[in-house]
PDB file of N, CA and C in Angstrom:
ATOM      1  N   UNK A   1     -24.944  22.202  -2.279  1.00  0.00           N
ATOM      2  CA  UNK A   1     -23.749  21.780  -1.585  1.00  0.00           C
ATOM      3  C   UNK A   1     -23.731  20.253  -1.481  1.00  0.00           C
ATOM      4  N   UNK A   2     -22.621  19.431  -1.746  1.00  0.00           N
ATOM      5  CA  UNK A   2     -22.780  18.023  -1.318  1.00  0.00           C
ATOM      6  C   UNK A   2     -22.308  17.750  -0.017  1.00  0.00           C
ATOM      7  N   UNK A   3     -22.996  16.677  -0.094  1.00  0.00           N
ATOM      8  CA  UNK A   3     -22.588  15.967   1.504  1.00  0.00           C
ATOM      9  C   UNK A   3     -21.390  15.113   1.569  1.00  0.00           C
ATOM     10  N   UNK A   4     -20.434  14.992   2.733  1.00  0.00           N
ATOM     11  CA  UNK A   4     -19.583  14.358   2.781  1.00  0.00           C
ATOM     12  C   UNK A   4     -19.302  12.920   1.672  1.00  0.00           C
ATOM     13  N   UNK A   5     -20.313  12.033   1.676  1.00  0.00           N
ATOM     14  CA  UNK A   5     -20.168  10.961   0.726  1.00  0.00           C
ATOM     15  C   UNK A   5     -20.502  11.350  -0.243  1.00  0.00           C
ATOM     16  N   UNK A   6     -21.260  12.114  -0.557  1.00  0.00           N
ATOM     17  CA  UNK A   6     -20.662  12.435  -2.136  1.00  0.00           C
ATOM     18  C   UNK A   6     -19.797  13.155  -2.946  1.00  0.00           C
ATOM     19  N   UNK A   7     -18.496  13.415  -1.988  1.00  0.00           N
ATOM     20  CA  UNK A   7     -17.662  14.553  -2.313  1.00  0.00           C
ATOM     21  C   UNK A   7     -16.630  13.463  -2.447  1.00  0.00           C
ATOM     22  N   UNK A   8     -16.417  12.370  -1.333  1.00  0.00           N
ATOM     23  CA  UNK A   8     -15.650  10.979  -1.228  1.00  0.00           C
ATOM     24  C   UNK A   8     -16.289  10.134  -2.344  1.00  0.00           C
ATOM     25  N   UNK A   9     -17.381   9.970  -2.766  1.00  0.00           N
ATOM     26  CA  UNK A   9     -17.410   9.266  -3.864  1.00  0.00           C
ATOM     27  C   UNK A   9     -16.794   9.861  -5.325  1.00  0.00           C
ATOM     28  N   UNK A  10     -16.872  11.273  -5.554  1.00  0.00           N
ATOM     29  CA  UNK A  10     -16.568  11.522  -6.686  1.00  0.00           C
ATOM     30  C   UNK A  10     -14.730  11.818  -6.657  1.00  0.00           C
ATOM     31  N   UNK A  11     -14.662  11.433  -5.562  1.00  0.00           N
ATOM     32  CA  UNK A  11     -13.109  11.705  -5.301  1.00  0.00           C
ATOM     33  C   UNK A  11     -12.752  10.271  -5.754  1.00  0.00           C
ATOM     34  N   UNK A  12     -13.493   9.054  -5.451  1.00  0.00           N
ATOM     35  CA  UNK A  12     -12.750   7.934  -5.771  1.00  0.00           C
ATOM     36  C   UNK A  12     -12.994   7.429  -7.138  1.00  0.00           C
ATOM     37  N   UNK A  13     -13.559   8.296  -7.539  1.00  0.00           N
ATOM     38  CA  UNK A  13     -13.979   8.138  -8.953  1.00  0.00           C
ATOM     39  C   UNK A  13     -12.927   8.776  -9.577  1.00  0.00           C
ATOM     40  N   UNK A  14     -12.098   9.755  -9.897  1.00  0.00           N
ATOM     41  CA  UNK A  14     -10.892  10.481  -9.927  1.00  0.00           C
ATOM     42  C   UNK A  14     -10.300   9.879  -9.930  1.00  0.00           C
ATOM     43  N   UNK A  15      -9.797   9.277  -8.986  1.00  0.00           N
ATOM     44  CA  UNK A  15      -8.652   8.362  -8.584  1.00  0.00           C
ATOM     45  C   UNK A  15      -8.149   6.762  -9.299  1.00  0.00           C
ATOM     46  N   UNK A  16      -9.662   6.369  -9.343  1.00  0.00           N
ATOM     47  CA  UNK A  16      -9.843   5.140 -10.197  1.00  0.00           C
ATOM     48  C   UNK A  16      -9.621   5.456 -11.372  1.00  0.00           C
ATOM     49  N   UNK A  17     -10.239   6.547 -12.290  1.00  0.00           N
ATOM     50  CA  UNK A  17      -9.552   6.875 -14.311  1.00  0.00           C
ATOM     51  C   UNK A  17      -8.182   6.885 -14.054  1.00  0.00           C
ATOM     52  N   UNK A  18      -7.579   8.007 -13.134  1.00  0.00           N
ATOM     53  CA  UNK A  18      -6.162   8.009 -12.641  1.00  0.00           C
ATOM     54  C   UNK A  18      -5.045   7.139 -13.051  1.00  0.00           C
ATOM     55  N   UNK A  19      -5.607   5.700 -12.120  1.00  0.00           N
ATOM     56  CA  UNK A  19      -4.939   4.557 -11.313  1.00  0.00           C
ATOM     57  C   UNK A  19      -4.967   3.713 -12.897  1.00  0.00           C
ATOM     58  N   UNK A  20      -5.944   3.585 -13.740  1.00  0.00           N
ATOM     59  CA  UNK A  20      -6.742   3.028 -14.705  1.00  0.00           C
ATOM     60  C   UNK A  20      -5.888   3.203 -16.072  1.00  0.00           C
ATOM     61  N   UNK A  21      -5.629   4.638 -15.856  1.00  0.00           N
ATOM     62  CA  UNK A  21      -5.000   5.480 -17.177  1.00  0.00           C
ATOM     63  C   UNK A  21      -3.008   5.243 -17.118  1.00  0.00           C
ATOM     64  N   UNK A  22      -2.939   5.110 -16.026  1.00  0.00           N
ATOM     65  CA  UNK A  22      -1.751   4.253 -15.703  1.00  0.00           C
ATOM     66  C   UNK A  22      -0.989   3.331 -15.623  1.00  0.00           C
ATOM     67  N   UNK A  23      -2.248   2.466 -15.628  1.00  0.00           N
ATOM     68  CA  UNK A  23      -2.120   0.841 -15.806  1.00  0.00           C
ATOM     69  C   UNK A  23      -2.050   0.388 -17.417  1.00  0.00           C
ATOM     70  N   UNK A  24      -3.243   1.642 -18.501  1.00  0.00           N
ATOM     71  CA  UNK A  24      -2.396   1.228 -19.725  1.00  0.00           C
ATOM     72  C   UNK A  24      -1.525   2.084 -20.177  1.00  0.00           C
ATOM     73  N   UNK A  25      -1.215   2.987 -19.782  1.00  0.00           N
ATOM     74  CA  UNK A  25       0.232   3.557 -20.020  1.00  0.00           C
ATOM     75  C   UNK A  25       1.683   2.131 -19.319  1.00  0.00           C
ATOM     76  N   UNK A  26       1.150   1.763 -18.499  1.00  0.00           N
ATOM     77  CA  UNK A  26       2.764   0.705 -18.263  1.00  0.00           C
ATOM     78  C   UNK A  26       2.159  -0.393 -19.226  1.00  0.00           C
ATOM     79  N   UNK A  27       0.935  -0.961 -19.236  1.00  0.00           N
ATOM     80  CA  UNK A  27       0.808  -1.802 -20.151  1.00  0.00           C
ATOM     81  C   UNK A  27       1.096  -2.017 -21.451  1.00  0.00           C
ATOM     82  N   UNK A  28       1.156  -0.548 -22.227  1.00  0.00           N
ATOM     83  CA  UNK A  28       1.523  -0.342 -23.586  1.00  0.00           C
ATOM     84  C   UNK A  28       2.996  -0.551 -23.459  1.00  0.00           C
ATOM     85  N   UNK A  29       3.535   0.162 -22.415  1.00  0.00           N
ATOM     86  CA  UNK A  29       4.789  -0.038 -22.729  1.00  0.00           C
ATOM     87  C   UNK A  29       5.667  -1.233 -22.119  1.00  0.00           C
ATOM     88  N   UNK A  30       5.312  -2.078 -21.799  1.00  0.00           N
ATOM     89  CA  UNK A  30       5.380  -3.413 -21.620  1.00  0.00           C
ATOM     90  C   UNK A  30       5.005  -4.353 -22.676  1.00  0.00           C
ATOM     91  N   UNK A  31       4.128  -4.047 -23.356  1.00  0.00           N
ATOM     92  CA  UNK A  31       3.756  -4.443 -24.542  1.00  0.00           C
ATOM     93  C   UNK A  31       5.055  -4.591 -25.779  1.00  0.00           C
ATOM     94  N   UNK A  32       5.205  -3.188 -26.096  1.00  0.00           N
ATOM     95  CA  UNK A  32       5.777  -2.879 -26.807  1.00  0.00           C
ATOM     96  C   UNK A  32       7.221  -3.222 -26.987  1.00  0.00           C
ATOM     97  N   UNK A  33       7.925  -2.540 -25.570  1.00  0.00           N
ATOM     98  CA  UNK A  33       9.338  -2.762 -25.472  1.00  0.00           C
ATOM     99  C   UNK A  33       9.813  -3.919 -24.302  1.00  0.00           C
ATOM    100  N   UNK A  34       8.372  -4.200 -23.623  1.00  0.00           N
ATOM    101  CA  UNK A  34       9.102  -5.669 -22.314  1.00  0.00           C
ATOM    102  C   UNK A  34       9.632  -5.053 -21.535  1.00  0.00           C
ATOM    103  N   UNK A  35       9.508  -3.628 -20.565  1.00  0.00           N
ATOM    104  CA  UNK A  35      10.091  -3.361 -20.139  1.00  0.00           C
ATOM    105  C   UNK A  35       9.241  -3.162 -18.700  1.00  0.00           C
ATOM    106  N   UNK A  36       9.340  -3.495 -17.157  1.00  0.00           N
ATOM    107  CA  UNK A  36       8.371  -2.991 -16.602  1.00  0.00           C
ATOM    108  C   UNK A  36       8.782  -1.898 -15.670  1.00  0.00           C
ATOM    109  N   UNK A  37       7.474  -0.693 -15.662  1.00  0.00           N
ATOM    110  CA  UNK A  37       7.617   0.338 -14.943  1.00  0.00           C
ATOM    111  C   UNK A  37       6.656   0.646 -14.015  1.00  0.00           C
ATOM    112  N   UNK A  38       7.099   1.068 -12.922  1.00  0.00           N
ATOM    113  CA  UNK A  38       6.246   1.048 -11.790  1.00  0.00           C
ATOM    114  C   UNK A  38       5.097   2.382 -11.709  1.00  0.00           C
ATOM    115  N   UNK A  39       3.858   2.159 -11.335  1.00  0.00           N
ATOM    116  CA  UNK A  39       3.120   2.551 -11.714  1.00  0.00           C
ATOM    117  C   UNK A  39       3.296   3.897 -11.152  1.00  0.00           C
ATOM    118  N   UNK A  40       4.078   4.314 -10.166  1.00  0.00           N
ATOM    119  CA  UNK A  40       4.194   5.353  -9.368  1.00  0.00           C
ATOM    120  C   UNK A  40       5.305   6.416 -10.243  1.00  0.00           C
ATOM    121  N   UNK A  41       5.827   5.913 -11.101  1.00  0.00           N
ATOM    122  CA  UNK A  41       6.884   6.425 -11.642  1.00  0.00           C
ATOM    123  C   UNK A  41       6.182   7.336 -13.191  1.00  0.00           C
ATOM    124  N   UNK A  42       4.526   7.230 -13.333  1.00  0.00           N
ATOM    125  CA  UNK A  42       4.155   7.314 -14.604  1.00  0.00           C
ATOM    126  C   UNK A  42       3.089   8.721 -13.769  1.00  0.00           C
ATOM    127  N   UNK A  43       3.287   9.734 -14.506  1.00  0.00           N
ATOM    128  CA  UNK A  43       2.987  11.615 -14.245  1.00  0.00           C
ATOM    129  C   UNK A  43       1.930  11.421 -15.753  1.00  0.00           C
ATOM    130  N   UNK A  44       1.242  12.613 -15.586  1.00  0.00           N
ATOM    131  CA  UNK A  44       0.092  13.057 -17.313  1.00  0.00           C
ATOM    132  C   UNK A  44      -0.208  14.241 -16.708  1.00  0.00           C
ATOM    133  N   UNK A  45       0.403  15.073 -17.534  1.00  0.00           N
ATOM    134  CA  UNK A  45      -0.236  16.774 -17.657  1.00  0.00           C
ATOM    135  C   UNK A  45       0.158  17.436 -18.941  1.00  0.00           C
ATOM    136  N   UNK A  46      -0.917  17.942 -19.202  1.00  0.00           N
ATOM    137  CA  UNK A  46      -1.421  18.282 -20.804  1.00  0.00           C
ATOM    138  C   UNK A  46      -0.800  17.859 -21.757  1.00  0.00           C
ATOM    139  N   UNK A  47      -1.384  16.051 -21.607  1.00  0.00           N
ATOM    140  CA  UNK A  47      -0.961  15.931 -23.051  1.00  0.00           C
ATOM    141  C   UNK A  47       0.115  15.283 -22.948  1.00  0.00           C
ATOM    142  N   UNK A  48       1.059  15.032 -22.036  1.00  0.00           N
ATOM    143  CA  UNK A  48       2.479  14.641 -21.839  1.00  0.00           C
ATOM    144  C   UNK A  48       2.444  13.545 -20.820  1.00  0.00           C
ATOM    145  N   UNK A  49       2.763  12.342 -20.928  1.00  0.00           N
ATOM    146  CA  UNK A  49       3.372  11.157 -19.837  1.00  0.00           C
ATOM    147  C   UNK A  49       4.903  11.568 -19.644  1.00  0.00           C
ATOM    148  N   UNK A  50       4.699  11.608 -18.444  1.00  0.00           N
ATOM    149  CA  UNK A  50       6.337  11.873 -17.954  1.00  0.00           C
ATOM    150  C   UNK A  50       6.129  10.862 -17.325  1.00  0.00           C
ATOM    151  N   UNK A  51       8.163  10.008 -17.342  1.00  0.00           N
ATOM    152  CA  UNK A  51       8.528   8.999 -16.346  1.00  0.00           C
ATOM    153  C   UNK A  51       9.084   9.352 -15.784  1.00  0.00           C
ATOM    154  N   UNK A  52       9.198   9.434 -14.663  1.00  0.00           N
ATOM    155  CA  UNK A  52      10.192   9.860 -13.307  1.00  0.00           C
ATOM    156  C   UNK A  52      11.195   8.758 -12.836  1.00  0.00           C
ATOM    157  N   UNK A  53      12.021   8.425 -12.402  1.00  0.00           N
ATOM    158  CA  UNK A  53      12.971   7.157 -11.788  1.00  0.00           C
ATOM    159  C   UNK A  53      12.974   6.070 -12.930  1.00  0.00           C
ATOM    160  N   UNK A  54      13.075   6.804 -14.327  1.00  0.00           N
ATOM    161  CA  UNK A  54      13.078   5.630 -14.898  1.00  0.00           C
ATOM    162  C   UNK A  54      14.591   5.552 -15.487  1.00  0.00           C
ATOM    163  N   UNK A  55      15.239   4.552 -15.737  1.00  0.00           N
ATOM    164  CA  UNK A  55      16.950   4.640 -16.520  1.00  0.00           C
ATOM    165  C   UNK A  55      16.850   5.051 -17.624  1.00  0.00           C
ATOM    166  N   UNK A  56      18.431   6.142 -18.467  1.00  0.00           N
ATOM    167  CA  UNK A  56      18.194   6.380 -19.417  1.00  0.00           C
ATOM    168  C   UNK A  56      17.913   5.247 -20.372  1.00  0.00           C
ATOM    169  N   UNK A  57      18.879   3.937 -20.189  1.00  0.00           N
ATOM    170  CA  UNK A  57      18.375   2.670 -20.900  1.00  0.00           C
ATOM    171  C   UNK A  57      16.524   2.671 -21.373  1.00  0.00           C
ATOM    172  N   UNK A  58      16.095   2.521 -20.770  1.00  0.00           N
ATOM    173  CA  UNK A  58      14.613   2.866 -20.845  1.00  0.00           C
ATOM    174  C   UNK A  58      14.156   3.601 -21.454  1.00  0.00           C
ATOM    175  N   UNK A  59      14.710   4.759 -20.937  1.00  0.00           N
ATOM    176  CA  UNK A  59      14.145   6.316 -21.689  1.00  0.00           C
ATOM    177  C   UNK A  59      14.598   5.651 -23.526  1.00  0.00           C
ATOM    178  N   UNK A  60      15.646   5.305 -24.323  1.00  0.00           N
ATOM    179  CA  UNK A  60      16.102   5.345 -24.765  1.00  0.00           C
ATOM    180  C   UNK A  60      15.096   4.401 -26.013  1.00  0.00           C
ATOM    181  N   UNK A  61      15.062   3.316 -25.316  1.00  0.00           N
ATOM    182  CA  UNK A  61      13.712   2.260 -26.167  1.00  0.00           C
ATOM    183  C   UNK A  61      12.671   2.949 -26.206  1.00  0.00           C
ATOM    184  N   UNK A  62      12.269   3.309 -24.991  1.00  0.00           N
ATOM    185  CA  UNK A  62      10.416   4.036 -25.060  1.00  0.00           C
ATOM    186  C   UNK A  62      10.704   5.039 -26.770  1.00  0.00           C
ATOM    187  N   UNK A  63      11.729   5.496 -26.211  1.00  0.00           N
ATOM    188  CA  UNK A  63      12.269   7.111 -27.376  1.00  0.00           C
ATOM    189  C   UNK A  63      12.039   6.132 -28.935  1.00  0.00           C
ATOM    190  N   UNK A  64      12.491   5.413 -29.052  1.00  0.00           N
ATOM    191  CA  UNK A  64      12.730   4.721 -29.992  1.00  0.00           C
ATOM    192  C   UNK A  64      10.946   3.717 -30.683  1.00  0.00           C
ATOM    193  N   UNK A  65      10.449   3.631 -29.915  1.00  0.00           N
ATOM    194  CA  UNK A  65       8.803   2.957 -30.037  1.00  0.00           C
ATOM    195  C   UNK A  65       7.708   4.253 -29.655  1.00  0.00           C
ATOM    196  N   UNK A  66       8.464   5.508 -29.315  1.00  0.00           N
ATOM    197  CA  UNK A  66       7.222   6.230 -28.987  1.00  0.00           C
ATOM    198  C   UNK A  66       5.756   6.347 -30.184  1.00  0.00           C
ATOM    199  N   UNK A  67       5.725   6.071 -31.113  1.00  0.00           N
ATOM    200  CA  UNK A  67       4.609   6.240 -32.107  1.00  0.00           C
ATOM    201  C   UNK A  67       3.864   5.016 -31.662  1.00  0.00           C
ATOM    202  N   UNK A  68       4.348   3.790 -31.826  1.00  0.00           N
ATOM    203  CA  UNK A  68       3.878   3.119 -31.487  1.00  0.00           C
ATOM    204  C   UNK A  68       3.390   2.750 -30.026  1.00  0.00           C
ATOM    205  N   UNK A  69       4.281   3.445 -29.154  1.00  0.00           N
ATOM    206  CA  UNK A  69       3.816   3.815 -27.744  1.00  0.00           C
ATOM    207  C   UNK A  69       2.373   4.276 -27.593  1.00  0.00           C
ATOM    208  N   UNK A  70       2.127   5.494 -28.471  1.00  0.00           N
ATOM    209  CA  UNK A  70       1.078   6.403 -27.816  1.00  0.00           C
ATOM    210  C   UNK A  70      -0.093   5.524 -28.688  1.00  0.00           C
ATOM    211  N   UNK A  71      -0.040   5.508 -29.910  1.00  0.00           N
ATOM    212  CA  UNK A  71      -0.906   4.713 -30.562  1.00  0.00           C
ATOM    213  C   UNK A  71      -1.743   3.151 -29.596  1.00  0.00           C
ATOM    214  N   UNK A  72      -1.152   2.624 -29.146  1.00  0.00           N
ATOM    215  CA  UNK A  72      -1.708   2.171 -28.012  1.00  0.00           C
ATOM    216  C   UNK A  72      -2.041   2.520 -26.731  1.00  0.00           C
ATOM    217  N   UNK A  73      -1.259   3.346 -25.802  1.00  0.00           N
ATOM    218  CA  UNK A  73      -1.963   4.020 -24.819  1.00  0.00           C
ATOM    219  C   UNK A  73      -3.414   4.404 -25.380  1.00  0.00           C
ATOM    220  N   UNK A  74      -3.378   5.134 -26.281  1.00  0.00           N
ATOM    221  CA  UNK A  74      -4.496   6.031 -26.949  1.00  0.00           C
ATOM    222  C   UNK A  74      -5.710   4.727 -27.053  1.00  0.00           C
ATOM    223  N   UNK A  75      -4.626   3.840 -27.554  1.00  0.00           N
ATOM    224  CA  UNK A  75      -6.001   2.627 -28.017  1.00  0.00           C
ATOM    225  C   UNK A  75      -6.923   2.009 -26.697  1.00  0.00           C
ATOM    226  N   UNK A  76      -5.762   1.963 -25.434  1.00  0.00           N
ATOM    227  CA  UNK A  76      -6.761   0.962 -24.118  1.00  0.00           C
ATOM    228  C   UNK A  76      -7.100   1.978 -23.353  1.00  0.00           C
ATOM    229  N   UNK A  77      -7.098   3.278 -23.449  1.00  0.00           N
ATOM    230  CA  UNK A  77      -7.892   4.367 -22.632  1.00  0.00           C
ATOM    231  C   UNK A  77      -8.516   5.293 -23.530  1.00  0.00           C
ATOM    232  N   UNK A  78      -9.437   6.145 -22.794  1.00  0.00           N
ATOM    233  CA  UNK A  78     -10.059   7.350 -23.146  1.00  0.00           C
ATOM    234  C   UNK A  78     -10.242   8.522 -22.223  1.00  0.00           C
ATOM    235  N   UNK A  79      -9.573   8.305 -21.014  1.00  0.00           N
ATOM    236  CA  UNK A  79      -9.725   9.118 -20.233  1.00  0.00           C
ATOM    237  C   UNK A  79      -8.887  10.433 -20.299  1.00  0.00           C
ATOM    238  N   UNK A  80      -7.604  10.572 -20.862  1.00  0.00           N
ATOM    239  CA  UNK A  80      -6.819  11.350 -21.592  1.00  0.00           C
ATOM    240  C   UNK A  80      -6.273  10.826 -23.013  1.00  0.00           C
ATOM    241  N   UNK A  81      -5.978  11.993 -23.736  1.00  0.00           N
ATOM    242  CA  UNK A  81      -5.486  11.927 -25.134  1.00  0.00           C
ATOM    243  C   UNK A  81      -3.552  12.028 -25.068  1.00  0.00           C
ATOM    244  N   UNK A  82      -3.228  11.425 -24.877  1.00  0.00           N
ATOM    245  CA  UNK A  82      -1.778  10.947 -24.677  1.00  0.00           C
ATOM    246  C   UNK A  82      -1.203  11.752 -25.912  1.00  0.00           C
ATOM    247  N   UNK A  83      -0.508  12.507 -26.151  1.00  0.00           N
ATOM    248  CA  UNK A  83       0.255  13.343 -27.516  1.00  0.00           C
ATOM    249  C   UNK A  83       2.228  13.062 -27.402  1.00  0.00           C
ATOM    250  N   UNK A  84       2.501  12.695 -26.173  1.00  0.00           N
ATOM    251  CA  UNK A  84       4.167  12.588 -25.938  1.00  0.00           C
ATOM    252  C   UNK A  84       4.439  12.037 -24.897  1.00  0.00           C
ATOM    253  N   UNK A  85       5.534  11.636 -24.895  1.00  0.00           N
ATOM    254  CA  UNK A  85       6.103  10.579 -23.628  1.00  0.00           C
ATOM    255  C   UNK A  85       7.769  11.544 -23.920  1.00  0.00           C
ATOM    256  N   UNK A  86       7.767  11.586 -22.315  1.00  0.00           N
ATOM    257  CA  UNK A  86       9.148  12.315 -21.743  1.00  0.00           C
ATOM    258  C   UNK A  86       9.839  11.403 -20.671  1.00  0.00           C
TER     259      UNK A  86
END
């Protein structure tokens, strides 16, 4: 069984790939298209980055650079394998 701090440490360890895996997901796409998105607005489940509150304007460029999108996400992380942006 673990003890309280080590249940809080591996929790902030979680949180940090998380926070991490987010930062180059907006980074790529800031990169790419100059566009900035708030980090709260960027979701990952299996395989999929979803943007939430983002304009279709936006949606529309990302749509348009997605190869080159993921190809970099993919490149400044390893913590997930990025396959689509929604």
């Amino acid at each position: 069984m673990l003890s309280i701090s080590e249940f809080f440490k591996r929790m902030g360890g979680i949180q940090a790939r998380e926070i991490s895996f987010r930062e180059a997901v907006r980074a790529a796409i800031k990169e790419s298209i100059n566009i900035e998105i708030p980090i709260e607005s960027i979701a990952f489940k299996s395989g999929t980055v979803s943007l939430k509150n983002v304009s279709s304007a936006a949606r529309s460029a990302i749509f348009v650079k997605r190869p080159l999108i993921l190809e970099r996400v993919n490149s400044l992380q390893s913590v997930h394998a990025v396959t689509s942006i929604r």
